[in-house]
PDB file of N, CA and C in Angstrom:
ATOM      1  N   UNK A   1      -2.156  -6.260  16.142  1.00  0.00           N
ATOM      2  CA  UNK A   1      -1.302  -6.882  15.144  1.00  0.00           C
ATOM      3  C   UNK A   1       0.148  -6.645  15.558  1.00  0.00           C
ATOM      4  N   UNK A   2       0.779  -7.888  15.983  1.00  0.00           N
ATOM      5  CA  UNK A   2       2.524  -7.429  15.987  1.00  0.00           C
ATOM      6  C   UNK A   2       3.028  -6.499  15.208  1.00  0.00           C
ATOM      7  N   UNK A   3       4.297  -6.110  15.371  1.00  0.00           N
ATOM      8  CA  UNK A   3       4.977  -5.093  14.159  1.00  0.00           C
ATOM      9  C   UNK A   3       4.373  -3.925  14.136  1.00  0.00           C
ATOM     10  N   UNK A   4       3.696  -3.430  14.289  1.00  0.00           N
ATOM     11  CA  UNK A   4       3.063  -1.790  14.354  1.00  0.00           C
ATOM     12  C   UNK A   4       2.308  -1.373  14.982  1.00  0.00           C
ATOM     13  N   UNK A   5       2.940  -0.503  16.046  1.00  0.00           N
ATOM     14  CA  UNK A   5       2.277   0.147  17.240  1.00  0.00           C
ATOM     15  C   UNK A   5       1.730   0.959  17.039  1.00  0.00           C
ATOM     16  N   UNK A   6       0.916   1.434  15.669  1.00  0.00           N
ATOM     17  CA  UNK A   6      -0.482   2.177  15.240  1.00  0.00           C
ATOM     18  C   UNK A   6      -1.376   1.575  14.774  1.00  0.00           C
ATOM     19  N   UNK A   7      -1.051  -0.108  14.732  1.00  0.00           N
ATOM     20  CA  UNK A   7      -2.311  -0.459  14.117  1.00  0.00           C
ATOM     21  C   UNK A   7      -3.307  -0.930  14.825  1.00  0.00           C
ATOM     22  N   UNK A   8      -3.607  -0.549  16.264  1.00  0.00           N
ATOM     23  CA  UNK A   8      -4.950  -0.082  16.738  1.00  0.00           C
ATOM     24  C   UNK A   8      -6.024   1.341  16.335  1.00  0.00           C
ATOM     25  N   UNK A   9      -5.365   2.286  15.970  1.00  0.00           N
ATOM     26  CA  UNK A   9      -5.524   3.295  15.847  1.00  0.00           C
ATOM     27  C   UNK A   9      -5.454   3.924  14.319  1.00  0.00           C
ATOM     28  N   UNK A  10      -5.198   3.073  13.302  1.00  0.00           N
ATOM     29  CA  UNK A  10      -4.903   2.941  11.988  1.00  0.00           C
ATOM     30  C   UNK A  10      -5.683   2.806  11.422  1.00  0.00           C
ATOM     31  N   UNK A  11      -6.489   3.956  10.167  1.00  0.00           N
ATOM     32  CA  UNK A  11      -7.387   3.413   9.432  1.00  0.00           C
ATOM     33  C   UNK A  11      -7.071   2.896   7.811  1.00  0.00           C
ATOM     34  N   UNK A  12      -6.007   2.925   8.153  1.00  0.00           N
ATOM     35  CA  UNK A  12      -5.180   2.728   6.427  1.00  0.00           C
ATOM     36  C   UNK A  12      -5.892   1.311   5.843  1.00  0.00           C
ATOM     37  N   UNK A  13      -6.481   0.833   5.221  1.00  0.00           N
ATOM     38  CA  UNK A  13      -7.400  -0.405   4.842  1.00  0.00           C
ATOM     39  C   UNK A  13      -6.070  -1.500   4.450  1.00  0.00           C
ATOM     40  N   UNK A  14      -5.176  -0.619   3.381  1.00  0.00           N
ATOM     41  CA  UNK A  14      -3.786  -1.363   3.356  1.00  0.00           C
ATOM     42  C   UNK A  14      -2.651  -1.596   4.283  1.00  0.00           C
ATOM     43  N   UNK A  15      -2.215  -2.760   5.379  1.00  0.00           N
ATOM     44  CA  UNK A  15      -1.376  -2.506   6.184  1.00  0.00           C
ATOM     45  C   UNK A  15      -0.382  -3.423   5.472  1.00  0.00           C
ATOM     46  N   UNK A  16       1.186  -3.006   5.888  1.00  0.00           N
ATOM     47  CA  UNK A  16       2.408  -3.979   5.219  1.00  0.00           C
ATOM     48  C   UNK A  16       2.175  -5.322   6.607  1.00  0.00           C
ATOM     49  N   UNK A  17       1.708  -5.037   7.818  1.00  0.00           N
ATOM     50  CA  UNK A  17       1.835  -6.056   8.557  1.00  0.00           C
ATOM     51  C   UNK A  17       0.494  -6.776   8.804  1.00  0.00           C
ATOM     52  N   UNK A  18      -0.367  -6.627   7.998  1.00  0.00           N
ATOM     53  CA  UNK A  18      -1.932  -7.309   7.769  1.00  0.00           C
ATOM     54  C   UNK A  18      -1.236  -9.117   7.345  1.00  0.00           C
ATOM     55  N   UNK A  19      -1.508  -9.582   7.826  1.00  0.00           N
ATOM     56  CA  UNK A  19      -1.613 -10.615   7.212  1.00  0.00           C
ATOM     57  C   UNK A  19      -2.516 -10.811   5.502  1.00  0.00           C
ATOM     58  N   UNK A  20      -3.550 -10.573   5.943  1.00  0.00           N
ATOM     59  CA  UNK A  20      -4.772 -10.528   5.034  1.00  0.00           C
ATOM     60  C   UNK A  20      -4.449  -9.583   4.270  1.00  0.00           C
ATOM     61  N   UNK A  21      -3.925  -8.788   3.651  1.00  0.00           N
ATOM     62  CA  UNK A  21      -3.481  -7.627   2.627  1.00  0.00           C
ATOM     63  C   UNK A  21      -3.828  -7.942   1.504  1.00  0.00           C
ATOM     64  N   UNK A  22      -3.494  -9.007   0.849  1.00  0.00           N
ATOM     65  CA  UNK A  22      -3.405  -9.708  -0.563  1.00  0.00           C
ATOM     66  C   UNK A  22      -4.926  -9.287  -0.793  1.00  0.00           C
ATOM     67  N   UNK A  23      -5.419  -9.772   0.126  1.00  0.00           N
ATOM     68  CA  UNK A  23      -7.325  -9.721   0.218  1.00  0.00           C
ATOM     69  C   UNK A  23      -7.914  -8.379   0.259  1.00  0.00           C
ATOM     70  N   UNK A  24      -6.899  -7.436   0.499  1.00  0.00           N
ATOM     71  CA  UNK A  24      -7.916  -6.193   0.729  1.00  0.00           C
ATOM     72  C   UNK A  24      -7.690  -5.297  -0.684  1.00  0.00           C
ATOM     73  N   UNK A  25      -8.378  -4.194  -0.714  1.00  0.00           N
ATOM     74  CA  UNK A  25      -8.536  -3.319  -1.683  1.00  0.00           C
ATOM     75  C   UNK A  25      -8.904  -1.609  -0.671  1.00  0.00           C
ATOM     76  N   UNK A  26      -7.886  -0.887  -1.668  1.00  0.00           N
ATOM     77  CA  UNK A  26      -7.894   0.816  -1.230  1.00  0.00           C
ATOM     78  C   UNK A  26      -8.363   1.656  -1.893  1.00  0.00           C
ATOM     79  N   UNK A  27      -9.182   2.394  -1.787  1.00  0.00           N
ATOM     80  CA  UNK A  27      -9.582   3.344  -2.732  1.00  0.00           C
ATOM     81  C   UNK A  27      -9.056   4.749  -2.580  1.00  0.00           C
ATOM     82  N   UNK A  28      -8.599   5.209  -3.526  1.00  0.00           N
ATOM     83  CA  UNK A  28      -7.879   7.195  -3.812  1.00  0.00           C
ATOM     84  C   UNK A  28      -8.674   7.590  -2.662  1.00  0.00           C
ATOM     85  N   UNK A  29      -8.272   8.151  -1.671  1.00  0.00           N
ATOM     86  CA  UNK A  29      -8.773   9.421  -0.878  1.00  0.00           C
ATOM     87  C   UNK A  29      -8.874   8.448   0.107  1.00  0.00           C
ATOM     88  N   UNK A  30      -8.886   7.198   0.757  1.00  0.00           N
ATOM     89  CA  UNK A  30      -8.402   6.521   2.026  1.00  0.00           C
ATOM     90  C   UNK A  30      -7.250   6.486   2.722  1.00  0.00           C
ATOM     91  N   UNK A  31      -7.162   6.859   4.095  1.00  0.00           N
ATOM     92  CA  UNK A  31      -5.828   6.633   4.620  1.00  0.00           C
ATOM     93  C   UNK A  31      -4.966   5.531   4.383  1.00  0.00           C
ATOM     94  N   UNK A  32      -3.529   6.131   4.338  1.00  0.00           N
ATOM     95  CA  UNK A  32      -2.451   5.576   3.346  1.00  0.00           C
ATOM     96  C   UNK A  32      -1.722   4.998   5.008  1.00  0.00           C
ATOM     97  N   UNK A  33      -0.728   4.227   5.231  1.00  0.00           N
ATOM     98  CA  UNK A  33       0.219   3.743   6.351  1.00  0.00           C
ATOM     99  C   UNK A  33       0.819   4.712   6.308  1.00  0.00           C
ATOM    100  N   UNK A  34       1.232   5.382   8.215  1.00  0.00           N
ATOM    101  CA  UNK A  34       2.281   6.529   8.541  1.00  0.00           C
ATOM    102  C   UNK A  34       2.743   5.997   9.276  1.00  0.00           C
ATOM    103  N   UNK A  35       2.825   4.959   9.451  1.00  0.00           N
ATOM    104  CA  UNK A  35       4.198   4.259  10.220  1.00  0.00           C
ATOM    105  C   UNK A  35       5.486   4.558   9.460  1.00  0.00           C
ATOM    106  N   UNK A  36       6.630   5.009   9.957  1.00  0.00           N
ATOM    107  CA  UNK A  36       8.147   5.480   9.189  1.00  0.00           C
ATOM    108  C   UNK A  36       8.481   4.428   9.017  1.00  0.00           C
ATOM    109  N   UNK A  37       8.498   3.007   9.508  1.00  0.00           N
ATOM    110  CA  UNK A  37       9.397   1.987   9.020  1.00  0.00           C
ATOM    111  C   UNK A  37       8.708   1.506   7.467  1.00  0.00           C
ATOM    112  N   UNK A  38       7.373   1.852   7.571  1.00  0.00           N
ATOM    113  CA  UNK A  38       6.797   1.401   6.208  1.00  0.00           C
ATOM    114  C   UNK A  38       6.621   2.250   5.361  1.00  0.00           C
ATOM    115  N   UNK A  39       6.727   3.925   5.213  1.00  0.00           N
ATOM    116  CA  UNK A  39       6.419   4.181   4.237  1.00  0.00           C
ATOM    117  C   UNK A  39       7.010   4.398   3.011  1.00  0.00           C
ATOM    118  N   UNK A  40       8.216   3.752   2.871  1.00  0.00           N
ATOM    119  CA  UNK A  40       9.299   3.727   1.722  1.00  0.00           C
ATOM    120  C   UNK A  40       9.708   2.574   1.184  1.00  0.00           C
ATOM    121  N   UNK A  41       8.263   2.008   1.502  1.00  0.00           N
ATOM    122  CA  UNK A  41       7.441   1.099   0.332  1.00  0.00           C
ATOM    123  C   UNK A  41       7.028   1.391  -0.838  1.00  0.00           C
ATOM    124  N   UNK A  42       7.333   1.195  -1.847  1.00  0.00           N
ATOM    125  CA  UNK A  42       6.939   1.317  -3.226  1.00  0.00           C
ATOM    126  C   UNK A  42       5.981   1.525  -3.559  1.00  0.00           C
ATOM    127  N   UNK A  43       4.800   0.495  -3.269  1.00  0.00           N
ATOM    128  CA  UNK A  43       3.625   0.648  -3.150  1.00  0.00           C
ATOM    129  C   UNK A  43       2.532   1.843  -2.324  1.00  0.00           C
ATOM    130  N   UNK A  44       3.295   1.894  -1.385  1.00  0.00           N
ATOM    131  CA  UNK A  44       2.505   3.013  -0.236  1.00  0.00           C
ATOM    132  C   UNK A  44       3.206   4.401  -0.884  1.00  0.00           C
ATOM    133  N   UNK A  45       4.237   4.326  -1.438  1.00  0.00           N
ATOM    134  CA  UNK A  45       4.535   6.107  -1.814  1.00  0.00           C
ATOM    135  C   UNK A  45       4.022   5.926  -3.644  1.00  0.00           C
ATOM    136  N   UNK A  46       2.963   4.775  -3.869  1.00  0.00           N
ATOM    137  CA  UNK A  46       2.170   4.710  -5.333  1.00  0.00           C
ATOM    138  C   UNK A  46       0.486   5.074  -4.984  1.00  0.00           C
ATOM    139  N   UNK A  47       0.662   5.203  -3.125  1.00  0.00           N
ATOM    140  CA  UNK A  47      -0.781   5.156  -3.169  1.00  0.00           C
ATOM    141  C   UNK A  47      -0.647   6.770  -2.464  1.00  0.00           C
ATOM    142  N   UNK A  48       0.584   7.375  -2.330  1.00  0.00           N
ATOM    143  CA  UNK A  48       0.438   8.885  -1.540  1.00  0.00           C
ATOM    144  C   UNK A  48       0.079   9.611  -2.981  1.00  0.00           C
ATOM    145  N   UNK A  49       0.918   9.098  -4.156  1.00  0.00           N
ATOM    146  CA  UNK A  49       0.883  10.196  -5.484  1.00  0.00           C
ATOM    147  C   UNK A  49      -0.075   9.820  -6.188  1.00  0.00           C
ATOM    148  N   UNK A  50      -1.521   8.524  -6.048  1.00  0.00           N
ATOM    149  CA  UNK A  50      -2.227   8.365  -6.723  1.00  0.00           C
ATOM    150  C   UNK A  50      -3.678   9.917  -5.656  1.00  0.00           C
ATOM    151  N   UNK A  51      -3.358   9.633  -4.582  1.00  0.00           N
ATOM    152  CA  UNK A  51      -4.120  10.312  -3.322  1.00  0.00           C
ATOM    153  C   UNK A  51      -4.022  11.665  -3.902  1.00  0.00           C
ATOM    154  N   UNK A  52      -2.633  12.570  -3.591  1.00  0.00           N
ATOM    155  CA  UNK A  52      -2.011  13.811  -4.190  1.00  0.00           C
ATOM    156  C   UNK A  52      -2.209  14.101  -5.572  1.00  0.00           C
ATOM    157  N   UNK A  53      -2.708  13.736  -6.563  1.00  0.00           N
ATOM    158  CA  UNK A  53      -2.430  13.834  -7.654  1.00  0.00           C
ATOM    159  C   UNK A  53      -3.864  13.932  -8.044  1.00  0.00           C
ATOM    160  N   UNK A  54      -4.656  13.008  -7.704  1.00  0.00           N
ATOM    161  CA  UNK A  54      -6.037  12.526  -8.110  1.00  0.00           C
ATOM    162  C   UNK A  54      -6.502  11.911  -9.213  1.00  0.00           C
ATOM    163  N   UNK A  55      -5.345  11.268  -9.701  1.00  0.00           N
ATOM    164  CA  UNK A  55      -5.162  10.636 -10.868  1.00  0.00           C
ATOM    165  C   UNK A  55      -6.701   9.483 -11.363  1.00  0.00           C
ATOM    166  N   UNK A  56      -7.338  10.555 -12.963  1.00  0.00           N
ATOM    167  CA  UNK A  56      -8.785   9.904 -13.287  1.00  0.00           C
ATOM    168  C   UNK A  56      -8.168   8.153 -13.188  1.00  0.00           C
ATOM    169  N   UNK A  57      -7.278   7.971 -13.617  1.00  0.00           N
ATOM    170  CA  UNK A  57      -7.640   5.984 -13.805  1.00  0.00           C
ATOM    171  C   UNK A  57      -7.293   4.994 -12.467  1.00  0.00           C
ATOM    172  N   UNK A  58      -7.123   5.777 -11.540  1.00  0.00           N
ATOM    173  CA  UNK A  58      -7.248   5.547 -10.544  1.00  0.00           C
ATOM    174  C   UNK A  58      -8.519   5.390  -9.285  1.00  0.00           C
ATOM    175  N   UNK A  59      -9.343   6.384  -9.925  1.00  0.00           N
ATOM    176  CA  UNK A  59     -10.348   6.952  -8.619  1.00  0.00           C
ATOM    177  C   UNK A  59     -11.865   5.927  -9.225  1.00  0.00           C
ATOM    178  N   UNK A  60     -12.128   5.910  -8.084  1.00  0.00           N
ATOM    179  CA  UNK A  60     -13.879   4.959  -8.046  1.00  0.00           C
ATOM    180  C   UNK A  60     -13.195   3.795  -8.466  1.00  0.00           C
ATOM    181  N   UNK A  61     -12.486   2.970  -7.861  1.00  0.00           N
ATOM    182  CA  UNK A  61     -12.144   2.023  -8.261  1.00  0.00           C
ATOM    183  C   UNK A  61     -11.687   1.290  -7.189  1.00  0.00           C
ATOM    184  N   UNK A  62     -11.533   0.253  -6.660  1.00  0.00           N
ATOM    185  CA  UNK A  62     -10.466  -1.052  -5.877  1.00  0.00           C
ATOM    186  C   UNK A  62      -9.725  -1.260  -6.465  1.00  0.00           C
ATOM    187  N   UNK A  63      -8.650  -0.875  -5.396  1.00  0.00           N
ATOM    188  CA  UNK A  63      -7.101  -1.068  -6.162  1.00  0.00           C
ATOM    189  C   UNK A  63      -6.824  -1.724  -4.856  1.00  0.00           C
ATOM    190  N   UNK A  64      -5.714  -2.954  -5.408  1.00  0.00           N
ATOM    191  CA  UNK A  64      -4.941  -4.030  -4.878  1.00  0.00           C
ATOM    192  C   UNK A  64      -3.754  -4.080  -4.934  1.00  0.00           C
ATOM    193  N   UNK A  65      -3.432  -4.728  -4.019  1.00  0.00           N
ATOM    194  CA  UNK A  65      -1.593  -4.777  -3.379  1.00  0.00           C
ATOM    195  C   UNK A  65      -1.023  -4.852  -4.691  1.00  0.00           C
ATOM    196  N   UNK A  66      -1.348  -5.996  -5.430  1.00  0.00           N
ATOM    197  CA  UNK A  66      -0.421  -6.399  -6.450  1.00  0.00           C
ATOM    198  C   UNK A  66      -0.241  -5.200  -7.760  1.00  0.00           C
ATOM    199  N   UNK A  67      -1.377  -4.746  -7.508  1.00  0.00           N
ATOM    200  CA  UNK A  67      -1.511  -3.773  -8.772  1.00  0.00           C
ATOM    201  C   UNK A  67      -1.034  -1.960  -8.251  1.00  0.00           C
ATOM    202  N   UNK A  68      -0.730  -1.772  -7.226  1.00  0.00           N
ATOM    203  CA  UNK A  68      -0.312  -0.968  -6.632  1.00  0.00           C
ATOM    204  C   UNK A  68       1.249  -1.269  -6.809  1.00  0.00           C
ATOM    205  N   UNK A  69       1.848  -2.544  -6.379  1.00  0.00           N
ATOM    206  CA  UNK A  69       3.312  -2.807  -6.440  1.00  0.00           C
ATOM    207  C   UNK A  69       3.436  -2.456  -7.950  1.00  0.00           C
ATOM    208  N   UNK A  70       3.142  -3.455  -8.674  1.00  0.00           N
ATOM    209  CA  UNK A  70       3.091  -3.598 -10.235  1.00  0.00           C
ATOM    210  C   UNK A  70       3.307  -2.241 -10.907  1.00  0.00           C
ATOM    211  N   UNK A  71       2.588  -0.745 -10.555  1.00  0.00           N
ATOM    212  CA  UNK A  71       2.394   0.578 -10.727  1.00  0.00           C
ATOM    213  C   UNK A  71       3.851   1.367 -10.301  1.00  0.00           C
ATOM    214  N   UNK A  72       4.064   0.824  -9.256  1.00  0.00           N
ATOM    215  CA  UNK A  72       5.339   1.017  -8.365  1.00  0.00           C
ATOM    216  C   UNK A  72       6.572   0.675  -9.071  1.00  0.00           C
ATOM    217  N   UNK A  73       6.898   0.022  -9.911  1.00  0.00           N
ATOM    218  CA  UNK A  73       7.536  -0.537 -10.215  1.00  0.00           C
ATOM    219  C   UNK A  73       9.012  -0.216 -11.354  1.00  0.00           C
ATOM    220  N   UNK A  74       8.625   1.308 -11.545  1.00  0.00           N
ATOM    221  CA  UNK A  74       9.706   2.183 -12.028  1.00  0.00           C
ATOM    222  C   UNK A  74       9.966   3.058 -10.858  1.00  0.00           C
ATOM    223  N   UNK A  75       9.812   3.092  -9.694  1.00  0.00           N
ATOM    224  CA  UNK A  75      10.541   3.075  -9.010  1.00  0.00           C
ATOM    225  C   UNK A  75      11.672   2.074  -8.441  1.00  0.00           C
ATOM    226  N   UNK A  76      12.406   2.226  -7.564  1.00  0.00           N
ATOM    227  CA  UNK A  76      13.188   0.642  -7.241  1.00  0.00           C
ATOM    228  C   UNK A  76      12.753   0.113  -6.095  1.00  0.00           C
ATOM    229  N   UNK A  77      12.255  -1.045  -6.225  1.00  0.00           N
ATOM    230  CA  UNK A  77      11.631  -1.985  -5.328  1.00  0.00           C
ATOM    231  C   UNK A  77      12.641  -1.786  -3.840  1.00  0.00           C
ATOM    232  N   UNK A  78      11.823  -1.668  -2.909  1.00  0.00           N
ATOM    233  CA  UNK A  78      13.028  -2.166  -1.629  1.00  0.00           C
ATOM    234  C   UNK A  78      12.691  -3.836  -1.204  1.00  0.00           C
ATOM    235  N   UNK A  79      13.601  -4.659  -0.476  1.00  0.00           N
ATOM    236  CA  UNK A  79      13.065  -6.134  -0.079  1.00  0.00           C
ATOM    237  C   UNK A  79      11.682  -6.206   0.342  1.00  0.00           C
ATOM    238  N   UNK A  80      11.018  -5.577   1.360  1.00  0.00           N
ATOM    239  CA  UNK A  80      10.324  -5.245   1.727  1.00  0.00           C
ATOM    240  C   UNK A  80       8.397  -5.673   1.016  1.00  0.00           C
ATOM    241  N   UNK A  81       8.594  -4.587  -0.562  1.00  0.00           N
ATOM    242  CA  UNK A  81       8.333  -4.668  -1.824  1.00  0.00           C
ATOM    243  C   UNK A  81       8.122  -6.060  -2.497  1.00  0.00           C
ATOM    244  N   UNK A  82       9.041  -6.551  -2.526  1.00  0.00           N
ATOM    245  CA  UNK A  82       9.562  -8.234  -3.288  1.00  0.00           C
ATOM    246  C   UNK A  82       8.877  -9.111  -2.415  1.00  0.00           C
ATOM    247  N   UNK A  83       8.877  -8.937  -0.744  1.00  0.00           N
ATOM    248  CA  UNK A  83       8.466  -9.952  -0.249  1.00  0.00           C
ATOM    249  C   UNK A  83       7.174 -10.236  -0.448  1.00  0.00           C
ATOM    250  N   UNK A  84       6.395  -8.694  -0.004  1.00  0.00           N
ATOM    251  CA  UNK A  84       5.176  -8.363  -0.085  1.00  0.00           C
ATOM    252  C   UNK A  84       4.542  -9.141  -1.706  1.00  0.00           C
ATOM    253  N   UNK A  85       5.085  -8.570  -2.605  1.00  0.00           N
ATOM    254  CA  UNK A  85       4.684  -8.974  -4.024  1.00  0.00           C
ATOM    255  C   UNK A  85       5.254 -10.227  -4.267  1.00  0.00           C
ATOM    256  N   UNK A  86       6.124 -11.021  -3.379  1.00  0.00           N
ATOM    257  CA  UNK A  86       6.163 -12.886  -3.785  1.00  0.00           C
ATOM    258  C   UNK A  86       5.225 -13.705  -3.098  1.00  0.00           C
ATOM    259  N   UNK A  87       4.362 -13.014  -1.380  1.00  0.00           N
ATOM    260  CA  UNK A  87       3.610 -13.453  -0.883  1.00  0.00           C
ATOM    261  C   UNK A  87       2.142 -13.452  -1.751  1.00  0.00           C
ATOM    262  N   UNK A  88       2.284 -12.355  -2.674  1.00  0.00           N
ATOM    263  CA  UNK A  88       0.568 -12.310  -3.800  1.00  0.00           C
ATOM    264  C   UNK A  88       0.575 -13.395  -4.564  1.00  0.00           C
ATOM    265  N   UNK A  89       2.096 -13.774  -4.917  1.00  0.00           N
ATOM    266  CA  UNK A  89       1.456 -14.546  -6.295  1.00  0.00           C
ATOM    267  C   UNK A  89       1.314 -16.118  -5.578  1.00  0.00           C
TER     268      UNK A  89
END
């Protein structure tokens, strides 16, 4: 995949440079993206403190981009964020 020179080696199910993202789903306790250009994404530092935390309404569940951003969202969005979440809807 262009744009990230770990994503041969990447098991994060969520990538910011997936094309297909919209389509996928992450579950609590799956690897999160450690690429530095991406992880100060809104969404990806909603899926380190859902991971860290172990938060019950989170776990045994598929969770999705949009609903991960959406969660994210008292934090402050970076562009990044916006693009990602204007490409869902």
């Amino acid at each position: 995949m262009d744009g990230c020179r770990h994503f041969e080696r990447c098991s994060a199910p969520l990538c910011p440079v997936d094309e297909l993202i919209r389509h996928r789903v992450w579950y609590a306790g799956e690897a999160v993206c450690k690429n530095p250009f991406y992880t100060r994404l809104g969404w990806i530092g909603k899926q380190r403190t859902i991971g860290r935390k172990q938060l019950k309404y989170w776990l045994n569940r598929p969770i999705g981009l949009t609903e991960l951003a959406e969660a994210s969202q008292p934090r402050q969005m970076t562009f990044l964020d916006l693009e990602i979440k204007n490409q869902s809807n």
